[in-house]
N, C-alpha and C. Protein backbone atom coordinates (compact mmCIF):
# COMPACT_ATOMS: atom_id res chain seq x y z
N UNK A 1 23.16 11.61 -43.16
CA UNK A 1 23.76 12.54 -42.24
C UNK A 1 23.08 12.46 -40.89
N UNK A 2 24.06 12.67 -40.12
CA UNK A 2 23.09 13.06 -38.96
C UNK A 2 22.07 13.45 -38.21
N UNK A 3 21.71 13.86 -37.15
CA UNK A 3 20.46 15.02 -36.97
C UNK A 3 20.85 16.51 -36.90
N UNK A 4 20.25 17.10 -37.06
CA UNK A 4 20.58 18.57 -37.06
C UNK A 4 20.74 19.15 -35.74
N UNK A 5 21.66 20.36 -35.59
CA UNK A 5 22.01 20.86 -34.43
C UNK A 5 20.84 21.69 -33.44
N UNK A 6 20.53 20.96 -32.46
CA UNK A 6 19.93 21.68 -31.70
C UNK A 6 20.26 22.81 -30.86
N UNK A 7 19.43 23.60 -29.83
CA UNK A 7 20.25 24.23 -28.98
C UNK A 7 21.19 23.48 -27.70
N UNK A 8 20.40 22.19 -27.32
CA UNK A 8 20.69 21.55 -26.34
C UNK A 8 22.13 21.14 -27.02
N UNK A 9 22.24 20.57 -27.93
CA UNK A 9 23.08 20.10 -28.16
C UNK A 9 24.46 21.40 -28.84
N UNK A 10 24.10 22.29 -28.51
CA UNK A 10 24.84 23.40 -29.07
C UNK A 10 25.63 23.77 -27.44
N UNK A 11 24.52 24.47 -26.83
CA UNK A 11 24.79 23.77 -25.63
C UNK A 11 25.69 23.28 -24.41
N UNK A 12 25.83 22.10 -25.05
CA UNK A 12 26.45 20.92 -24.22
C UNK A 12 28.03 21.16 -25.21
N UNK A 13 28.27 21.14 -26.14
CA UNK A 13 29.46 21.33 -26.73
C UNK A 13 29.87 22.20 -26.01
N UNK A 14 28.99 23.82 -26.20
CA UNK A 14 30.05 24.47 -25.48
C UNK A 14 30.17 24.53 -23.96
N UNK A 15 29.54 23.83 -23.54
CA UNK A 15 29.54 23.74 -22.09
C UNK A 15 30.73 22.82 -21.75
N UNK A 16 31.16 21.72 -22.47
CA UNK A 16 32.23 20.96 -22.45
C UNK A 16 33.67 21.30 -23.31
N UNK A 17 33.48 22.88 -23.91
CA UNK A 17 34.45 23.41 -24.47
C UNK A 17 35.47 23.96 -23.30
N UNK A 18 34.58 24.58 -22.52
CA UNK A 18 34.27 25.52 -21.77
C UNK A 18 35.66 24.82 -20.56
N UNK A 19 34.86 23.61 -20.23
CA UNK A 19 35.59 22.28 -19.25
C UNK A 19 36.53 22.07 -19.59
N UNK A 20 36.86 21.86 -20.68
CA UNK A 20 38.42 21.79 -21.49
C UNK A 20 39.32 22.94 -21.57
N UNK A 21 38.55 23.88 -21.63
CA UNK A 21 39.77 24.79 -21.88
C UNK A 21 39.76 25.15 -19.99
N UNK A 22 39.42 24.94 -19.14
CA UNK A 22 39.38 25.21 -17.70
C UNK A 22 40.34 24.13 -17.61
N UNK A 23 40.39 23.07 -17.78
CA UNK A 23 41.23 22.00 -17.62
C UNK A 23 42.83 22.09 -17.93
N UNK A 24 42.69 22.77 -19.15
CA UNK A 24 44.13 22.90 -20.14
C UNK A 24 44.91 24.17 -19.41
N UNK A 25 43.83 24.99 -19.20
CA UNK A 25 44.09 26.24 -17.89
C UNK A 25 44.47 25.99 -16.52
N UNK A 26 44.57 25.39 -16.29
CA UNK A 26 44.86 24.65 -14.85
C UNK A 26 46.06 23.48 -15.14
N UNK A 27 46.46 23.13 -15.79
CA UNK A 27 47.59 22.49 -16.13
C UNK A 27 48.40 23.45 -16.90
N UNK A 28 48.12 24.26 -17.59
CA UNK A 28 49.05 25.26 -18.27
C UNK A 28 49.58 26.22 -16.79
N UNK A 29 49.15 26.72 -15.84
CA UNK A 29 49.45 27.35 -14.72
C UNK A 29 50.33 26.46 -13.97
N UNK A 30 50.52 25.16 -13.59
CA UNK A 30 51.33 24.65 -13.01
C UNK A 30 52.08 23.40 -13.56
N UNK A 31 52.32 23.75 -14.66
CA UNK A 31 53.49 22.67 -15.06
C UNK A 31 54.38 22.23 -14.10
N UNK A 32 54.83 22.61 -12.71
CA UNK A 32 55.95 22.38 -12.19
C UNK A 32 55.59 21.32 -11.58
N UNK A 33 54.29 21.11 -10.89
CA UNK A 33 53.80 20.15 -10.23
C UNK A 33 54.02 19.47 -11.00
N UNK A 34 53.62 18.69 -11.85
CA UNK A 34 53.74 17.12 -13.04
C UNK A 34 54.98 16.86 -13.17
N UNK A 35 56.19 18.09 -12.94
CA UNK A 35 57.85 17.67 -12.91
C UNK A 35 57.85 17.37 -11.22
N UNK A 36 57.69 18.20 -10.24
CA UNK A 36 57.97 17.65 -9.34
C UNK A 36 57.28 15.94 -8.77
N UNK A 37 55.82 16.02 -9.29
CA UNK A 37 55.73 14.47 -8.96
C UNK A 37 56.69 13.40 -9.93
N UNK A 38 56.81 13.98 -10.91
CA UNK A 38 57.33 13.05 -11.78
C UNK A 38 58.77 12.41 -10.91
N UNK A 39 59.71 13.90 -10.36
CA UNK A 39 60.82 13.40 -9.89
C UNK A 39 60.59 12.74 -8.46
N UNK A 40 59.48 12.86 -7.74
CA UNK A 40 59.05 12.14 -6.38
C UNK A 40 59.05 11.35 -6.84
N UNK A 41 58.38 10.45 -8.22
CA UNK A 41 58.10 8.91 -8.21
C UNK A 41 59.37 8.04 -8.87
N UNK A 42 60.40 9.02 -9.61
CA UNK A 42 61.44 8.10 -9.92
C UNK A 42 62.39 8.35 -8.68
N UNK A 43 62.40 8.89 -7.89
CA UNK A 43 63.12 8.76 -6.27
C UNK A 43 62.94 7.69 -5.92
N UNK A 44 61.72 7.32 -5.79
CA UNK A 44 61.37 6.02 -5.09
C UNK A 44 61.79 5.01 -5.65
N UNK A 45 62.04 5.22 -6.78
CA UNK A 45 61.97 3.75 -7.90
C UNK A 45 63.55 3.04 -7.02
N UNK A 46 63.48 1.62 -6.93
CA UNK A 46 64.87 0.84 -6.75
C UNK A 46 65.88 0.91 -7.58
N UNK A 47 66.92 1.30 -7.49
CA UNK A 47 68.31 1.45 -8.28
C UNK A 47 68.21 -0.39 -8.91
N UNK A 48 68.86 -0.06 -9.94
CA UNK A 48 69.47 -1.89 -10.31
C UNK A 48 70.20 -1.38 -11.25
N UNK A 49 71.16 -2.51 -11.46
CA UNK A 49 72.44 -2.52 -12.55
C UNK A 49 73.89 -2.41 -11.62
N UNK A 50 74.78 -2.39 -12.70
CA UNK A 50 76.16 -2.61 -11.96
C UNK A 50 76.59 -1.37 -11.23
N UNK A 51 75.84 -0.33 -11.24
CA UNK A 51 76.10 0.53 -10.34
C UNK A 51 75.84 0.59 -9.29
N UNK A 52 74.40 0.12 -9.07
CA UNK A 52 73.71 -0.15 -7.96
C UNK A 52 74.33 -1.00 -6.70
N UNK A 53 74.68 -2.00 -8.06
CA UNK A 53 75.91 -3.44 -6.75
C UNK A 53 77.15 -3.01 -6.45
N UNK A 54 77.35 -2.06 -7.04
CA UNK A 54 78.33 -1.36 -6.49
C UNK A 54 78.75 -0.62 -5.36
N UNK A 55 77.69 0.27 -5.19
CA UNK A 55 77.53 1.24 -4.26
C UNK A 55 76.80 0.12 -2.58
N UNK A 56 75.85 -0.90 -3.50
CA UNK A 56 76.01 -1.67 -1.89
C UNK A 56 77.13 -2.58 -1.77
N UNK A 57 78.24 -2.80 -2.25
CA UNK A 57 79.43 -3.37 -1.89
C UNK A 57 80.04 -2.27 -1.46
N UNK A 58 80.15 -1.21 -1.68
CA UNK A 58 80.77 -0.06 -1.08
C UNK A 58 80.20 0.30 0.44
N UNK A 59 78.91 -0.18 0.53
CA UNK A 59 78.09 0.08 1.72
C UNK A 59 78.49 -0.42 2.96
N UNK A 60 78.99 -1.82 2.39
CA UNK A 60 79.13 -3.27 3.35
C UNK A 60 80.57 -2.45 3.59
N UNK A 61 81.65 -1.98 3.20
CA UNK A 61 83.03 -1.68 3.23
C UNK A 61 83.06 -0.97 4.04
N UNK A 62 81.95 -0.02 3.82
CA UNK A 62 81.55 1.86 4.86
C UNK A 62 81.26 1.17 6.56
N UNK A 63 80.15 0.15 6.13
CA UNK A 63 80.07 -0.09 7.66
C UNK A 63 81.15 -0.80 8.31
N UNK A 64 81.40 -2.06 7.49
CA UNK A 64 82.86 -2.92 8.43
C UNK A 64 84.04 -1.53 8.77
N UNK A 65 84.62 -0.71 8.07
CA UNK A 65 85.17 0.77 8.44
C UNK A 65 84.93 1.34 9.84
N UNK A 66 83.66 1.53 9.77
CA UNK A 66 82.64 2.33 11.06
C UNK A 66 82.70 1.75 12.19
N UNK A 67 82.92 -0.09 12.01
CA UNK A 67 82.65 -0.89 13.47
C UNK A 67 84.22 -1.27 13.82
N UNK A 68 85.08 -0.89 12.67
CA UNK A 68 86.79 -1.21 13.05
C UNK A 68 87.07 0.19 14.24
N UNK A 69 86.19 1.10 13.59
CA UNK A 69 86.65 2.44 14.08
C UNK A 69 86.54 2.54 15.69
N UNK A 70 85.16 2.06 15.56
CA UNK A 70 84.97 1.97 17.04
C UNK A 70 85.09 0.96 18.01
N UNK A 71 86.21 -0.35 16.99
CA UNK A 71 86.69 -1.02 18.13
C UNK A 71 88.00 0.04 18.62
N UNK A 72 88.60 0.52 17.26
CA UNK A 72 89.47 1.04 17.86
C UNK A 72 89.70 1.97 19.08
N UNK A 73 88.77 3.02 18.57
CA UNK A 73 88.25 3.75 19.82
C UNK A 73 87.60 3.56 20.97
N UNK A 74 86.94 2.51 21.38
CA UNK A 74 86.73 1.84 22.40
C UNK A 74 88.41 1.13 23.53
N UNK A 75 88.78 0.90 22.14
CA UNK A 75 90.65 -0.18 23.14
C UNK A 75 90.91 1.08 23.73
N UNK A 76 91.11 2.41 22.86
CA UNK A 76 91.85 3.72 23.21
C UNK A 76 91.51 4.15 24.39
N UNK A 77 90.05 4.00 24.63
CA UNK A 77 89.51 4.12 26.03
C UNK A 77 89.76 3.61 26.85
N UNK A 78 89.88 2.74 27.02
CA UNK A 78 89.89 1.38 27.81
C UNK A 78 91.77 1.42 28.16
N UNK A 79 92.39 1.95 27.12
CA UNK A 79 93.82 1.84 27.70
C UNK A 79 93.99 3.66 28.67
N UNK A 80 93.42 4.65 28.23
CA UNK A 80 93.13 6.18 28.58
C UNK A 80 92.75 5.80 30.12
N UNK A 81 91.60 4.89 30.11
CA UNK A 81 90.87 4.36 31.47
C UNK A 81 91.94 3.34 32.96
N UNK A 82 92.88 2.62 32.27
CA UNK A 82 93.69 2.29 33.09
C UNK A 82 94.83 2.72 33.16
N UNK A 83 95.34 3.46 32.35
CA UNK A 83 96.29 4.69 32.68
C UNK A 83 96.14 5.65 33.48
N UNK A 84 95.15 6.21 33.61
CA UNK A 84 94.47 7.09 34.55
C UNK A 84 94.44 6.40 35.91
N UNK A 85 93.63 4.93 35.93
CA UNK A 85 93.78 4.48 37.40
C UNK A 85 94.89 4.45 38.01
N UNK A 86 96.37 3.73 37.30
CA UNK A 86 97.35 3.42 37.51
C UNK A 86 98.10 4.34 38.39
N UNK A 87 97.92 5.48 37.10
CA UNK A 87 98.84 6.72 37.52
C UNK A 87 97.86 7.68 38.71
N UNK A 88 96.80 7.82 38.81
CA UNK A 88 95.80 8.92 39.69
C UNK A 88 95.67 8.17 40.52
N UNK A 89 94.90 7.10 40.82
CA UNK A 89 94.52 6.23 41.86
C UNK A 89 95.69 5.14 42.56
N UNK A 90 96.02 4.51 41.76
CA UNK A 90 97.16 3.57 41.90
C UNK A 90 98.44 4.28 42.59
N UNK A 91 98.81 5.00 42.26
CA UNK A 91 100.13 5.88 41.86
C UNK A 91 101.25 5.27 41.60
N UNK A 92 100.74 3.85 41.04
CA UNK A 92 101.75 3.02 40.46
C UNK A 92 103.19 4.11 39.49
N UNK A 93 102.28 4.39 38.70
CA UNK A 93 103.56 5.05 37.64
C UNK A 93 103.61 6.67 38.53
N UNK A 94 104.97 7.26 38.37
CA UNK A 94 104.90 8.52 39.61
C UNK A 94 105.34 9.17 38.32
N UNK A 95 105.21 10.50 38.25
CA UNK A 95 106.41 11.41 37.54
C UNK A 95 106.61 12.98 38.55
């Protein structure tokens, strides 16, 4: 058998009981933290699978959309812009 229990060693158990249950106490009070990091670190994580290639083929669609839009709206200007000269400045067209 072993050696027999000293005080030191009586002690130190409970001095490291002591640490443990302070420990288990301090994680029992904020469980929310260990969910909220948990959901910070799968945020970060990179998407993959067929969903993933999905949504960036959908991406590429969103932007070519966005840059049609604003050719369009750019011509619209540009015709708004010499209509205006024509008719205000010009007085080409009269009504």
């Amino acid at each position: 058998m072993g050696p027999a229990p000293t005080r030191t060693t009586s002690a130190a158990l409970e001095a490291a009981t002591i640490e443990s249950g302070d420990a288990l106490a301090s994680t029992a009070e904020q469980p929310d933290g260990d969910v909220q990091r948990q959901a910070r670190d799968r945020s970060h994580a990179r998407p993959s699978g067929l969903l993933a290639k999905r949504a960036e083929d959908e991406y590429v669609y969103v932007a070519q959309d966005i840059r049609h839009i604003a050719m369009v709206l750019g011509l619209v200007f540009v015709i708004f812009v010499v209509l205006w000269v024509l008719i205000e400045v010009a007085h080409v067209i009269r009504y």
